[in-house]
Structures are given as C-alpha cells and as structure tokens.
Protein backbone atom coordinates (compact mmCIF):
# COMPACT_ATOMS: atom_id res chain seq x y z
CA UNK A 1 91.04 178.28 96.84
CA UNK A 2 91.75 175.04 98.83
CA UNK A 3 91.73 176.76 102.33
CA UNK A 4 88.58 179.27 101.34
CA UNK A 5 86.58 176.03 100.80
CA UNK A 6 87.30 174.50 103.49
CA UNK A 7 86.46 177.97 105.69
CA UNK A 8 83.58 178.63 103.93
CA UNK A 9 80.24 177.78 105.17
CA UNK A 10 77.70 175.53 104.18
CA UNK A 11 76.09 177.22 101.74
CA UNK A 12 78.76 178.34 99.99
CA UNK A 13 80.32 174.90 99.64
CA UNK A 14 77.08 173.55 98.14
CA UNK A 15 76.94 176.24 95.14
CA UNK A 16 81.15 175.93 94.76
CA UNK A 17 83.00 172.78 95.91
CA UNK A 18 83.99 170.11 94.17
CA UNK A 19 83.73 171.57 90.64
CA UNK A 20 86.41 173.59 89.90
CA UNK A 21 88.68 170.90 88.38
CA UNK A 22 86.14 169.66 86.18
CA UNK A 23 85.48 173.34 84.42
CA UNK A 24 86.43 173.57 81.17
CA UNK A 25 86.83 175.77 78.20
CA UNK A 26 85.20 178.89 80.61
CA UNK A 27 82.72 176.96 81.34
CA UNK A 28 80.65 178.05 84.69
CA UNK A 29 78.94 174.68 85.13
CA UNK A 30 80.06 170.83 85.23
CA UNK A 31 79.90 169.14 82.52
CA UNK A 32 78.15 165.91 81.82
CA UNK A 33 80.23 163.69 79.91
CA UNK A 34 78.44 160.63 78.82
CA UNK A 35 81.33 158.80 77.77
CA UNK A 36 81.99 155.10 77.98
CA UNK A 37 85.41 155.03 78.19
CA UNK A 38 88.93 157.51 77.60
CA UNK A 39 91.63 157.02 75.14
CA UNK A 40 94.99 157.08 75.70
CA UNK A 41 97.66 157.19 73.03
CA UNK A 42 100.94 156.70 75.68
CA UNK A 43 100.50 152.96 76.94
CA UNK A 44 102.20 153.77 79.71
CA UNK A 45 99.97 156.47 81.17
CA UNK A 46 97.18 154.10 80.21
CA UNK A 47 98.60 151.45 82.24
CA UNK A 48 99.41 153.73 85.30
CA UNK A 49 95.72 155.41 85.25
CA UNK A 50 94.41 151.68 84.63
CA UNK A 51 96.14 150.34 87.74
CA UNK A 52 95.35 153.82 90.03
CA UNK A 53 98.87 155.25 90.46
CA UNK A 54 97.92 158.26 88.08
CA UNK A 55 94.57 160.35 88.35
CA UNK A 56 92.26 159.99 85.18
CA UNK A 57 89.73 157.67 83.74
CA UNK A 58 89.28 154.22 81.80
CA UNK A 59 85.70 152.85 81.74
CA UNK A 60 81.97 154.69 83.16
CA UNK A 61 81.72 151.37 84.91
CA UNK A 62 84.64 152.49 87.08
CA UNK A 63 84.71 156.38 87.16
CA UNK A 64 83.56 159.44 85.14
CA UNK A 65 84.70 162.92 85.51
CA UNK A 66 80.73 164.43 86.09
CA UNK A 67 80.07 161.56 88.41
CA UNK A 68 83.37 162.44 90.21
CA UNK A 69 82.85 166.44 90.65
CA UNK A 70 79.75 165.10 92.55
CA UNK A 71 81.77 163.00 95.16
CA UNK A 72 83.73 166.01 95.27
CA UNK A 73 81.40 167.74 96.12
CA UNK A 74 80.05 165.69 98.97
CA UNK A 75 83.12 165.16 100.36
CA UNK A 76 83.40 168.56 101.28
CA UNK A 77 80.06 168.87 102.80
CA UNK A 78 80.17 165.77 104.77
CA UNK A 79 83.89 167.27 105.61
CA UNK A 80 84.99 163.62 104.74
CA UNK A 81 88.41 162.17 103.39
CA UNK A 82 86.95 159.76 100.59
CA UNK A 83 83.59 159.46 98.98
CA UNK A 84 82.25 157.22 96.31
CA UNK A 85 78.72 156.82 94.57
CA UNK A 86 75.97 154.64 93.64
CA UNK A 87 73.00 154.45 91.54
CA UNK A 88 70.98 154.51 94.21
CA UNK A 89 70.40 155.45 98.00
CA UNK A 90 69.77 151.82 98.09
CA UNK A 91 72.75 150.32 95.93
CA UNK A 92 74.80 153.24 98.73
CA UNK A 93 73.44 150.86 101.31
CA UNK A 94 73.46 147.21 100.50
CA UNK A 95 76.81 147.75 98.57
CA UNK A 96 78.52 149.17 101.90
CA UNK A 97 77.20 146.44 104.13
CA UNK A 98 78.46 143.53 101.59
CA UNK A 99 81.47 145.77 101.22
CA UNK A 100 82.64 144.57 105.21
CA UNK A 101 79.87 141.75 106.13
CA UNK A 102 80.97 137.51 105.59
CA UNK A 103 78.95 134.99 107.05
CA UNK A 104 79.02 134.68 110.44
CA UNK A 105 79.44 138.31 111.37
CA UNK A 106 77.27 140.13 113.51
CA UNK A 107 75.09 143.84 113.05
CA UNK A 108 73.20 145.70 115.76
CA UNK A 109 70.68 147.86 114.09
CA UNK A 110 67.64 149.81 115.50
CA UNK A 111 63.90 148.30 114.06
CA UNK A 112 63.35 151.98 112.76
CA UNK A 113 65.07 152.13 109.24
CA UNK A 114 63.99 152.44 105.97
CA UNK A 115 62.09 149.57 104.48
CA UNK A 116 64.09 148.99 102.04
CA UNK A 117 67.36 148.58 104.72
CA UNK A 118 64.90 146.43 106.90
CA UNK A 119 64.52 144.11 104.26
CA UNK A 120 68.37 143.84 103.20
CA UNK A 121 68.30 142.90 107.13
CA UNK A 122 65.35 140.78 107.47
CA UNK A 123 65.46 138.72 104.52
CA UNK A 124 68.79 138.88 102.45
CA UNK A 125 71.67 138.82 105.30
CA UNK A 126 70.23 135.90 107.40
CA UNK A 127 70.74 133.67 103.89
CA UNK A 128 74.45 134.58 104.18
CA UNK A 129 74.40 133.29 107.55
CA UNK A 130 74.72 136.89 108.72
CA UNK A 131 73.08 137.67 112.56
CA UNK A 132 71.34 140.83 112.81
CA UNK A 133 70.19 142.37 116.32
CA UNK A 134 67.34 144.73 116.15
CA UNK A 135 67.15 147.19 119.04
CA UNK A 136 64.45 149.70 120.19
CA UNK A 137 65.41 152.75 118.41
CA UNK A 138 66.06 155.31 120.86
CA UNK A 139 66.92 152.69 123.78
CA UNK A 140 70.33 153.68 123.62
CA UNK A 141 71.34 151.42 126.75
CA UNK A 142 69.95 148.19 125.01
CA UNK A 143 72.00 149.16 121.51
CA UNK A 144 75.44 149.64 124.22
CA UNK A 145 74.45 146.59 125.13
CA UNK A 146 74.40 144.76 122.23
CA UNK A 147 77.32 146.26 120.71
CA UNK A 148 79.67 145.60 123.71
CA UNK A 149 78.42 141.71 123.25
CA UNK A 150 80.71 142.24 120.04
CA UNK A 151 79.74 143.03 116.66
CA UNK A 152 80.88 144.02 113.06
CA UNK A 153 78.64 146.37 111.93
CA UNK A 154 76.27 149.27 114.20
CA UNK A 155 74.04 150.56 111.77
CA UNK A 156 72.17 153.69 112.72
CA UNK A 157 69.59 155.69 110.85
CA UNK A 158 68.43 159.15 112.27
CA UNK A 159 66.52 160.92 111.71
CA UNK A 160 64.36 157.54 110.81
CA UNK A 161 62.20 157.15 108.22
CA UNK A 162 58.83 157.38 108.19
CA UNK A 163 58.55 157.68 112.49
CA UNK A 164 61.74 160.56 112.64
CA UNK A 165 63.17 159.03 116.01
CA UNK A 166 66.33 160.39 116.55
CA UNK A 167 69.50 158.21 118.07
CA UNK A 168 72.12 159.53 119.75
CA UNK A 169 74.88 159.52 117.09
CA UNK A 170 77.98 160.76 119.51
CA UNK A 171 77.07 158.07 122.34
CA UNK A 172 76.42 155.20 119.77
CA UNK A 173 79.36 156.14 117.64
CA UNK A 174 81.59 155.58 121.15
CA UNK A 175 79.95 152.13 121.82
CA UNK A 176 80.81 151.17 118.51
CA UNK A 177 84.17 152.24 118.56
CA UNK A 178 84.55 150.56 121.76
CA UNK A 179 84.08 147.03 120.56
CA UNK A 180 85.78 147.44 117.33
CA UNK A 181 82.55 148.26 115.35
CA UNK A 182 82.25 150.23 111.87
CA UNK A 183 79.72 152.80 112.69
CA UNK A 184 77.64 153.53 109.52
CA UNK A 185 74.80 156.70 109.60
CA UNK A 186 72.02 157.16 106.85
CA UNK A 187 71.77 160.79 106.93
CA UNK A 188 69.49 160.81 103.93
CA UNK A 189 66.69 162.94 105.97
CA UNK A 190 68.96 165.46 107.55
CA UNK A 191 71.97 166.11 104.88
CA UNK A 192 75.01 167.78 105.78
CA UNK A 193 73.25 170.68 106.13
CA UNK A 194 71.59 169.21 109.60
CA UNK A 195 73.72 166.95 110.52
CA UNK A 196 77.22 165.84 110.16
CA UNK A 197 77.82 162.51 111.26
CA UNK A 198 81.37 161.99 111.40
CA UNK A 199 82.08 164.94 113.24
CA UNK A 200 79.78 162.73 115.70
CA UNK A 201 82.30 159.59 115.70
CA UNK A 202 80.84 157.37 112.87
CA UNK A 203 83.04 155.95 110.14
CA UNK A 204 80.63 155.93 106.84
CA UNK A 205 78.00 158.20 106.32
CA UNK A 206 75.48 157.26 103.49
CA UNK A 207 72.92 159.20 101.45
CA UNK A 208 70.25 158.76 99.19
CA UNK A 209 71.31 161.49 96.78
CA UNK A 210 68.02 161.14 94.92
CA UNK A 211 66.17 162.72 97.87
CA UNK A 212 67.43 166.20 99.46
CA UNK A 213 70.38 166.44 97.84
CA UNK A 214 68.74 166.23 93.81
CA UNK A 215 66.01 167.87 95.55
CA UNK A 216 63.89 168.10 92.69
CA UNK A 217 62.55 164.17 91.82
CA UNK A 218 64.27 163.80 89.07
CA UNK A 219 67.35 161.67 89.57
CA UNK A 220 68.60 158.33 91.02
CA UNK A 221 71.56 158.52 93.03
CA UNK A 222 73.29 157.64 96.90
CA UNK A 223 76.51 158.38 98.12
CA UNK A 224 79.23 156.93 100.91
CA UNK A 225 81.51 158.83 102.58
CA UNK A 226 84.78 158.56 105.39
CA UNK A 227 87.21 160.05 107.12
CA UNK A 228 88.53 156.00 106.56
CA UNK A 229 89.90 156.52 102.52
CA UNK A 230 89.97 152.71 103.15
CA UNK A 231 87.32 151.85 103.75
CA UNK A 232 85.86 154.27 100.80
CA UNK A 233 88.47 152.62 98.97
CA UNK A 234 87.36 149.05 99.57
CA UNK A 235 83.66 150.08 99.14
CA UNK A 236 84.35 151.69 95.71
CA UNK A 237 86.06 148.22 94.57
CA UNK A 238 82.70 146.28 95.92
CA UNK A 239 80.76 148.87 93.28
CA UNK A 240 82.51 148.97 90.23
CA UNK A 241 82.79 145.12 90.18
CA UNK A 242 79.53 144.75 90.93
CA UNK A 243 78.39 147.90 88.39
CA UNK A 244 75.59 150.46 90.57
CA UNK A 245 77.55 152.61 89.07
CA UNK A 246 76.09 156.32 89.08
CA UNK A 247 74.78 157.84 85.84
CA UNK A 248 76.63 160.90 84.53
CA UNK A 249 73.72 162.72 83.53
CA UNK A 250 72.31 161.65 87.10
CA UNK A 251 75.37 163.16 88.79
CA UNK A 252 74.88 166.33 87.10
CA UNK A 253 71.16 166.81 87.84
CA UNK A 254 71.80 165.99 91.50
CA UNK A 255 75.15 168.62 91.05
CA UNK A 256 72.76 171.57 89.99
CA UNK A 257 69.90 171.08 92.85
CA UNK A 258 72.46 170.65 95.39
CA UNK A 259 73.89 174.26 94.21
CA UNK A 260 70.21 175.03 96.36
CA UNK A 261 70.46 173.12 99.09
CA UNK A 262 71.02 175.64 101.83
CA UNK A 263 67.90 177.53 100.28
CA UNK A 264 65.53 174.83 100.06
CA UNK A 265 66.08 172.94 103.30
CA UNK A 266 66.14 175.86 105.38
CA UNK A 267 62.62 176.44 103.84
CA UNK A 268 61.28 173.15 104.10
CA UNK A 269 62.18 172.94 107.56
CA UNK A 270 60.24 176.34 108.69
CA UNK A 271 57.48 174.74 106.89
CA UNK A 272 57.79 171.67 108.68
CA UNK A 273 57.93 173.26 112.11
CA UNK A 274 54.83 175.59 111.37
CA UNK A 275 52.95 172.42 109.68
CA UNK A 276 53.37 170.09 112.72
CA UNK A 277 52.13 172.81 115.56
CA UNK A 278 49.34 173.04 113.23
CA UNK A 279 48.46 169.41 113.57
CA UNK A 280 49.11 169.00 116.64
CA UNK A 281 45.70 171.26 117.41
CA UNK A 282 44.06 169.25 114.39
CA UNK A 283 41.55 167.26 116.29
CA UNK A 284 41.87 164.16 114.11
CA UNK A 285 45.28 164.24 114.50
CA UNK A 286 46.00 161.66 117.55
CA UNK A 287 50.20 161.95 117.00
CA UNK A 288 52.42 164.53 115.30
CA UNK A 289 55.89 163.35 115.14
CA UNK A 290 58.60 166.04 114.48
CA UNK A 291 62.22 166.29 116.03
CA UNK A 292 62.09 170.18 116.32
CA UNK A 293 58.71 170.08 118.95
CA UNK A 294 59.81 170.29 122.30
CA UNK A 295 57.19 167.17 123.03
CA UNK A 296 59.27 165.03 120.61
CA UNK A 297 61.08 162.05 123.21
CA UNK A 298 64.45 163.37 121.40
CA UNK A 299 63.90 166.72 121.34
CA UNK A 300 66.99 167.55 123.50
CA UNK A 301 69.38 165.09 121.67
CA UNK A 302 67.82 166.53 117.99
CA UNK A 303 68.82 170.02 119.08
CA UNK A 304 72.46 168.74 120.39
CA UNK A 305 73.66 167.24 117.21
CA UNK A 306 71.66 168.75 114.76
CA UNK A 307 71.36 172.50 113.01
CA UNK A 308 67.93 172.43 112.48
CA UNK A 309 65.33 169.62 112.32
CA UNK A 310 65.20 168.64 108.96
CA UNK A 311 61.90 168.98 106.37
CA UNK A 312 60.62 165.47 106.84
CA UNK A 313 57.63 164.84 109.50
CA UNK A 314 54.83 162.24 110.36
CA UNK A 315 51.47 162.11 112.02
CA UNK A 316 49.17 159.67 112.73
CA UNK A 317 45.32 160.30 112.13
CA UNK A 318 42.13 158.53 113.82
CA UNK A 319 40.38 156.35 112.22
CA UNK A 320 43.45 154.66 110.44
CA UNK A 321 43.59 153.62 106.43
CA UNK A 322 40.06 154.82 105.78
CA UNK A 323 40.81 158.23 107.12
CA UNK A 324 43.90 158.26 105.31
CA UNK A 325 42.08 157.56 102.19
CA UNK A 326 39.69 159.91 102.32
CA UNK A 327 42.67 162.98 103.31
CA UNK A 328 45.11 162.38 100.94
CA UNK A 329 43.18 162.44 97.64
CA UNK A 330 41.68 166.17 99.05
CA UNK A 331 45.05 167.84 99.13
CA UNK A 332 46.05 170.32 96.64
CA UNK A 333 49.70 171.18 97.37
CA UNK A 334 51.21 167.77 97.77
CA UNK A 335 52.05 164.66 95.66
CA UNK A 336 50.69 161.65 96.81
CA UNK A 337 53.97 160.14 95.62
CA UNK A 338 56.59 157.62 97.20
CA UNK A 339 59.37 159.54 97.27
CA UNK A 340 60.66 162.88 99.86
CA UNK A 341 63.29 165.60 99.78
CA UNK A 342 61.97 167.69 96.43
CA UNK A 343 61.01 171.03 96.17
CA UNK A 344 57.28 170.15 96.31
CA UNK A 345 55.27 169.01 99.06
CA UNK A 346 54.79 164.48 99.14
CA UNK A 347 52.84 162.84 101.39
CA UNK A 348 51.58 159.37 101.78
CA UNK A 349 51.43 156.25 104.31
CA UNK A 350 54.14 154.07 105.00
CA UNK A 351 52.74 151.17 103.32
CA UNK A 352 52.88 152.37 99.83
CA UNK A 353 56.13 154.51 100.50
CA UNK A 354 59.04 154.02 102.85
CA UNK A 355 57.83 150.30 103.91
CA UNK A 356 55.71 148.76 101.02
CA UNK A 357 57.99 145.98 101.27
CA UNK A 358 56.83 144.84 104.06
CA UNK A 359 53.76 143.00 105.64
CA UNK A 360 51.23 145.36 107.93
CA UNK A 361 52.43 142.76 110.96
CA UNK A 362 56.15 144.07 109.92
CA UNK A 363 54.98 147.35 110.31
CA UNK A 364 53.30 146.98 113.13
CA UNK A 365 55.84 145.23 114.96
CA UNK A 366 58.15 148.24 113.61
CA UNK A 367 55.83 150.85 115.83
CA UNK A 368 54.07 151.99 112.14
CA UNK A 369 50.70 152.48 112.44
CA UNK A 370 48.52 152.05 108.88
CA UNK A 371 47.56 155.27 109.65
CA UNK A 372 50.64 156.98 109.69
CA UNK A 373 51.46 159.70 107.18
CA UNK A 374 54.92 160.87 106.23
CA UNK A 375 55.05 164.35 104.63
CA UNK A 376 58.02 165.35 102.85
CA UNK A 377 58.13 169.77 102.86
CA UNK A 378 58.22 171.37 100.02
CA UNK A 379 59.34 174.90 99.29
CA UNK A 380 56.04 176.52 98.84
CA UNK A 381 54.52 179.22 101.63
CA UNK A 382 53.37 177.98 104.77
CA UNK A 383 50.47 179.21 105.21
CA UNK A 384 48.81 177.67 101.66
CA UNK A 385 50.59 173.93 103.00
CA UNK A 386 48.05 174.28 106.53
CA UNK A 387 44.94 175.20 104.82
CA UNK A 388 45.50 172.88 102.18
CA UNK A 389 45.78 170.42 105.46
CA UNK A 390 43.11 172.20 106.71
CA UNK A 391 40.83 172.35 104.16
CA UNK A 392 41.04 168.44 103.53
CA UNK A 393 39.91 167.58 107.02
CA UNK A 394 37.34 169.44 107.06
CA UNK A 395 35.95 167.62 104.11
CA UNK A 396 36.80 164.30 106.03
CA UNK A 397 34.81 165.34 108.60
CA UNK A 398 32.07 166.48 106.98
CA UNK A 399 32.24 162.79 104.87
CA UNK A 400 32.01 161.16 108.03
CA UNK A 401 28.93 163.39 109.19
C-alpha cells in the first residue's frame, strides 16, 4: 500500500493518503474524534506516549487522531518527511517564523505577501528587535543580494496574493541555501497540485488549509511541512505550547474537500485562463494579471515550476474604487467575500480582503492599486462567469453615461 501511494499520482493521493490508519470498524471515511484527551490504564505506556517514544495520543492541545490523518495526508502531497497543523493559514505562518526567529536575526522577504504576513513583518517582528529586508518581488538579483549579505530566514510567497507575481522558487531556494538560510514557501494559491516547493529546494512549505485545500469556505485551518522532521519537529513544539491547535471537526471538513482537489482546481484554473483573456479585451479593464498569459512578466518561470497556473487572478479597472463599487455589487456568480480557494466564484479589492490591514499608502507602496480586484475561480461553467463579468460592465458603463 506504502509503495502504491507513493507511485500514485496526484489525484489519487488526495482521495486516499493519509487515512488508512485512522479507519475503523469498516469505516470508509475518517473519523472525527472530538476528544479532549485518551486514557490509558498501563502507566507505563502512558508515560512512553506522554514523553513521544511510543505513537498515540494524550491531550487535543497536543495531537488528535482526525487532525493527524490530515497531516498525513499533506505530507504525502507535498511529498514531505514531517508535517504539522494550525488553526489557521495564519497561526501556520507566524508560529513557523517565531518557531526559528530571536532578536537580532535577520529575514529577506519580497513586499508582495499576504497582508496578514506583511503585518507580522511590518509591525510585530521589528518590536522583537527582528530586521526584515523587503525586496522587489520578482527582482530576483536584489533578493541574491540580500540573502548572500547573511540572513536567517528567506521568506517567499508565489504565487502572491492579491498581484500573482511569481518568484523563482529553484534560484531563490539556492541563494538561501547558500548563506545558511531556512527557505520557507506559502503555497496557499497554488497547492501541491501546482506546485511543489520542496522539490524546488525550500525547507518549509506552508498552507492556508482553509483556502484550496477545504475548498468549500467552511473551515479554519494551515499546515507546515519538511523534508527537515526537525525542523517540523521544533515547529510542532512552538504550537502545542502556544495552543493554535487545529480543530478536529476542522481537520475533517478540510479531509473530505481535499478528497476533490484534483477536480476542482483543474476547473478553476480553465476558468481562470478563459476569464482573464476575456478581460484583457474588456475595455475598462487597464491590467489583467494572471501567471498562465503569455504577457504575464513570469510567464516563462510560472510554466517551469508549476503544473498549471492556479485558479486565483487579478485585474485592475479604470476609474479606481468608484468603478469597483459600482462592478462588484452587479455580479451574480460571485461572493463579494474576503476569502479564495472555494468551489464558488469570490471577488473583491484588496483593501477589504487580502490587505485590509493595511493603510492605502501601504498598499500603494506594495504596487496595489485601490482598484485592484482579486477573483478567486469557482467551479461553475465558464461561459456564465464572463457574461456575468460582462453583463456588470455594461451596466457600469451605462451608469457612467
């Protein structure tokens, strides 16, 4: 069974891995087992599961067998060693980077990630006396340049979110590796299904499971995983001291939409492509930014280290905010929600999704116009997606007639 799973491809090991050792009584699905913590009537055994020299459980804060059949399960997609979860994409995140970061270290980052990591970078790790180096994302002799100044952390994020730049993973990973680095990769907008980043050279990939992986909106969850088992290891200890610990009933939501994920993101990415050569003849359209058009500044490196180009896009419309306003609200077949990856179509600007955190000079200064729009795929035809597109600017421009 062990060898077939490792053979199989990716769809397969979405619907099968991970789960087999957590079947029980004939049971064809995980699982969820809500329980605080396991009994144990041989003190012994207690004490040798308690200390981690025998497999098994003692407290939800630490581990839980439905949570567990989930790392399992990304472990073998990410083709990984070690994996642990979170409650969150962003408890994945800020957990990792306090996992290795002490005052007076150094990170070299790219000014294109998620608001939410800008902010851990911006405003929390300065207090801790922590430097942080922002380069242009995509200026991949600037972020060499940095790193070989010496550094403890190169955090990368690609595709990014809400512009989807792409970085070089392969070339950044050997910069990093170079000066002694830990080379950490959200891959939250491509999955393992994309994009594998430690085939690429970089030590800890991170997800936000709540996004592509759930892939319906209705869980909270993120994910770390290495080839390094300690460095998964050490990251694990940070969480269940500190407590994000994932919710078993979480675990198995996100467990039965990833069974999909080979289905859904290989239809949210079609859509993607055919929505973005749509817009790019939409006359209020003034960008469309999408990894898989050949016009994309990172086309060629996309199409090197990924297998496919992923179900997020942007675009950015004339007439800013107030055209934004006016398009949004006139769309049929799309949530104007804060949140990407599920099985409908969600759109909205940066400033009340990815980056609401931040100021519209942040923004700015981050290459995120007000009138950006992010639009998250969904699974429904193509062809009703466009003229739901379509259909709204045409009302826009008859509003501004």
């Amino acid at each position: 069974m062990e060898n077939k799973m490792k053979k199989a491809k990716m769809g397969t090991k979405a619907v099968w891995a991970g789960e087999k050792d957590y079947l029980v009584h004939g049971a064809t699905q995980v699982p969820v087992i809500p329980s605080v913590a396991y009994n144990y009537d041989d003190m012994d055994e207690w004490y040798e599961v308690a200390v981690g020299r025998k497999k098994g459980h003692i407290y939800g804060r630490n581990t839980n067998p439905t949570v567990q059949a989930f790392e399992d399960k990304l472990k073998e997609l990410e083709e990984a060693k070690a994996a642990t979860s979170f409650s969150t994409g962003m408890a994945a995140i800020s957990n990792t980077l306090y996992t290795f970061l002490r005052p007076g270290d150094r990170v070299v980052t790219i000014k294109d990630t998620y608001g939410g990591t800008n902010k851990i970078f911006t405003e929390f790790l300065p207090q801790m006396d922590i430097d942080i180096t922002f380069c242009e994302t995509g200026n991949h002799e600037q972020v060499e340049a940095e790193v070989a100044k010496g550094c403890k952390i190169l955090y990368l994020e690609t595709p990014t979110n809400p512009t989807v730049k792409i970085t070089d993973i392969k070339r950044m990973a050997e910069a990093g590796q170079k000066a002694g680095a830990i080379v950490i990769v959200d891959n939250t907008f491509a999955t393992p299904l994309n994009q594998q980043p430690l085939k690429l050279g970089a030590d800890i990939v991170l997800h936000s499971a709540t996004k592509f992986l759930g892939g319906h909106a209705d869980a909270l969850g993120g994910v770390a995983c290495s080839n390094n088992a300690e460095y998964i290891e050490k990251i694990y200890h940070y969480r269940e001291i500190n407590g994000a610990t994932m919710d078993p009933w979480a675990a198995y939501l996100i467990l039965r939409g990833m069974k999909t994920l080979e289905l859904r993101v290989r239809r949210q990415e079609e859509n993607a492509m055919k929505l973005a050569n749509y817009l790019k003849s939409e006359e209020m359209v003034e960008s469309v930014f999408y990894p898989g058009l050949e016009e994309h500044p990172n086309h060629e490196i996309a199409k090197k280290q990924m297998v496919g180009f992923g179900g997020m896009l942007s675009f950015a419309v004339k007439g800013g905010i107030d055209t934004v306003k006016e398009l949004l609200p006139n769309l049929t077949f799309a949530h104007r929600a804060a949140n990407l990856g599920a099985v409908e179509t969600t759109v909205g600007p940066a400033r009340t999704t990815s980056h609401v955190e931040c100021t519209p000079e942040e923004r700015k200064a981050m290459g995120i116009p007000e009138g950006l729009i992010r639009v998250s795929c969904g699974i429904e035809n193509a062809e009703d997606i466009i003229n739901d597109f379509k259909e709204a600017f045409t009302y826009v421009k008859e509003a501004v007639r």
